[in-house]
Structure formats: C-alpha cells, structure tokens
Protein backbone atom coordinates (compact mmCIF):
# COMPACT_ATOMS: atom_id res chain seq x y z
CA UNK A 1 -35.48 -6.78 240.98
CA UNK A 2 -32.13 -5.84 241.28
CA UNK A 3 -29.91 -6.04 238.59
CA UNK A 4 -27.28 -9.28 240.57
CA UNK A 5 -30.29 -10.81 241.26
CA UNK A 6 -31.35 -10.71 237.20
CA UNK A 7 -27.92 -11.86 236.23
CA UNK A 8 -27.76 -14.66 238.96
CA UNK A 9 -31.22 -15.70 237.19
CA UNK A 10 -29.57 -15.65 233.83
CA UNK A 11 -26.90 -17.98 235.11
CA UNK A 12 -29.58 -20.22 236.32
CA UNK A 13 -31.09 -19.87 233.33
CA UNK A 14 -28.54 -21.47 231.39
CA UNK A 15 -27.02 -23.94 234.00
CA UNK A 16 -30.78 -25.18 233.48
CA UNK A 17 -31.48 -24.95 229.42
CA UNK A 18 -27.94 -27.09 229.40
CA UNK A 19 -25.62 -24.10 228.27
CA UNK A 20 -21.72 -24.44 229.33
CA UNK A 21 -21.92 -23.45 232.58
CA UNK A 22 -18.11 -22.36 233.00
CA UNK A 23 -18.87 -19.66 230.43
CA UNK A 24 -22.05 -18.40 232.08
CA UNK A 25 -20.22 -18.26 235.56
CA UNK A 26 -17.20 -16.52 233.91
CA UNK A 27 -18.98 -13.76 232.28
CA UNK A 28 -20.73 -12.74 235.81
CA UNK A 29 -17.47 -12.82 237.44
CA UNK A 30 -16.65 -8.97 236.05
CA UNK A 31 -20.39 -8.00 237.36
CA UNK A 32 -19.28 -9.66 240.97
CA UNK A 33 -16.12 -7.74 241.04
CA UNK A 34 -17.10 -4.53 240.41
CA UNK A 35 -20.24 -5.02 242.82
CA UNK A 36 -17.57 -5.71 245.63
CA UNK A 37 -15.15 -2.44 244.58
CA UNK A 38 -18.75 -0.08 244.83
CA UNK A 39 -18.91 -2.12 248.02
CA UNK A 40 -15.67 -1.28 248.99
CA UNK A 41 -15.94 2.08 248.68
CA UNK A 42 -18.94 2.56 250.26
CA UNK A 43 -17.83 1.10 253.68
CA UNK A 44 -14.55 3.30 253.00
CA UNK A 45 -16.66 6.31 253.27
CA UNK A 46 -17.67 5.33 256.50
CA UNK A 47 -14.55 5.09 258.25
CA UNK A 48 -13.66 7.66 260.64
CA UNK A 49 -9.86 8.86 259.58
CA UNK A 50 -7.64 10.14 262.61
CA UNK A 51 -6.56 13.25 262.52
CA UNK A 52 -3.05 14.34 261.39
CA UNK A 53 -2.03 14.63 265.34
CA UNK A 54 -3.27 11.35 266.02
CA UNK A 55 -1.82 9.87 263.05
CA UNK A 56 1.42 11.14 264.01
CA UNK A 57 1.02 10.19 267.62
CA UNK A 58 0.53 6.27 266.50
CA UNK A 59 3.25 6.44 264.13
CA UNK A 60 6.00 7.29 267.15
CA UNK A 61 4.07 4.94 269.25
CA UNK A 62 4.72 2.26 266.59
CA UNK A 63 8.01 3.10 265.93
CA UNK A 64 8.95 3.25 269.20
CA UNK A 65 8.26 -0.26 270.14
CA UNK A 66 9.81 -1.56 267.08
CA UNK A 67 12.82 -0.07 267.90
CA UNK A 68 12.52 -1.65 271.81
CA UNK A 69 11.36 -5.07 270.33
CA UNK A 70 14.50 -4.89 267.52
CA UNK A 71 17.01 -4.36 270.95
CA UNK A 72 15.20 -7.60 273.07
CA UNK A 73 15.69 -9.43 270.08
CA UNK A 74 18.93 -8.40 269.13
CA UNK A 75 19.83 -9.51 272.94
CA UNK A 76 18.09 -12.57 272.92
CA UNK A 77 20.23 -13.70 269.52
CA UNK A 78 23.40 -12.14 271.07
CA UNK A 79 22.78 -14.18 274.50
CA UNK A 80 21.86 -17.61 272.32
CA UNK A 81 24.91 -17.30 270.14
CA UNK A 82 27.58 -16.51 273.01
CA UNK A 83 25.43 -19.35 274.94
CA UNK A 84 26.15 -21.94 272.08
CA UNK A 85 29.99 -20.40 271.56
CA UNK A 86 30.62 -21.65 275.39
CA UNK A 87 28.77 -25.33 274.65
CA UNK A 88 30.91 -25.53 271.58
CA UNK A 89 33.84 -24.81 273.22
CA UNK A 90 33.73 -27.43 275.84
C-alpha cells in the first residue's frame, strides 16, 4: 500500500467517523503537492533538451518573425489610422 493511498484512507476515515472534513482535506493538501513537484521532476528528466546550436537556431527563428509580424502590424495600424484621417476629413 502506498503511502497516498494510506492517507486518502485516513481522510476517509474521518469524513466517515464524523471528523471536520475541511481539516482532514487540508492537512493532505501539503502530501498532494509535493507528490505532484516529485512528479514534476520526474517527467523533467525525461525531456530531451536541444542542444546549444539548436537552441540558438530557434531563438533567431523566433526573433525573426517577431520582428516581421511587429512591421505587418505596424502597417496595418499605420494604413487604419491614415484610412480613418481621410473619413474624418470628409
């Protein structure tokens, strides 16, 4: 038996012998959260990390299109706002 599965019986245990049952959910909740961190960190050491060149290669990529998306939208406001300067000026 593993040790979530005693304290989830412990929680049943009181929501059954009529203890407060805020109090016996709140004390598991530290038990829950540290059970998901060591979870956490296990899939972490999993993940494949990209190399330095690759890393470096998707950071130009990234902030290359950033800078292309910041000009289209820089045009797009520039075009709206000269559009609604000519309908204003009518």
């Amino acid at each position: 038996m593993t040790k979530e599965e005693n304290n989830q019986k412990k929680v049943k245990k009181a929501k059954k012998s009529g203890g407060n049952k805020f109090l016996a959910a709140l004390a598991y909740v530290p038990k829950r959260m540290w059970h998901a961190i060591l979870h956490s960190i296990a899939e972490l050491k999993k993940v494949t990390w990209p190399s330095r060149k690759d890393l470096i290669n998707y950071t130009v990529i990234v902030l290359i299109f950033m800078v292309l998306m910041a000009i289209v939208v820089g045009l797009l406001d520039l075009g709206a706002s000269e559009l609604i300067a000519v309908i204003i000026r009518r």
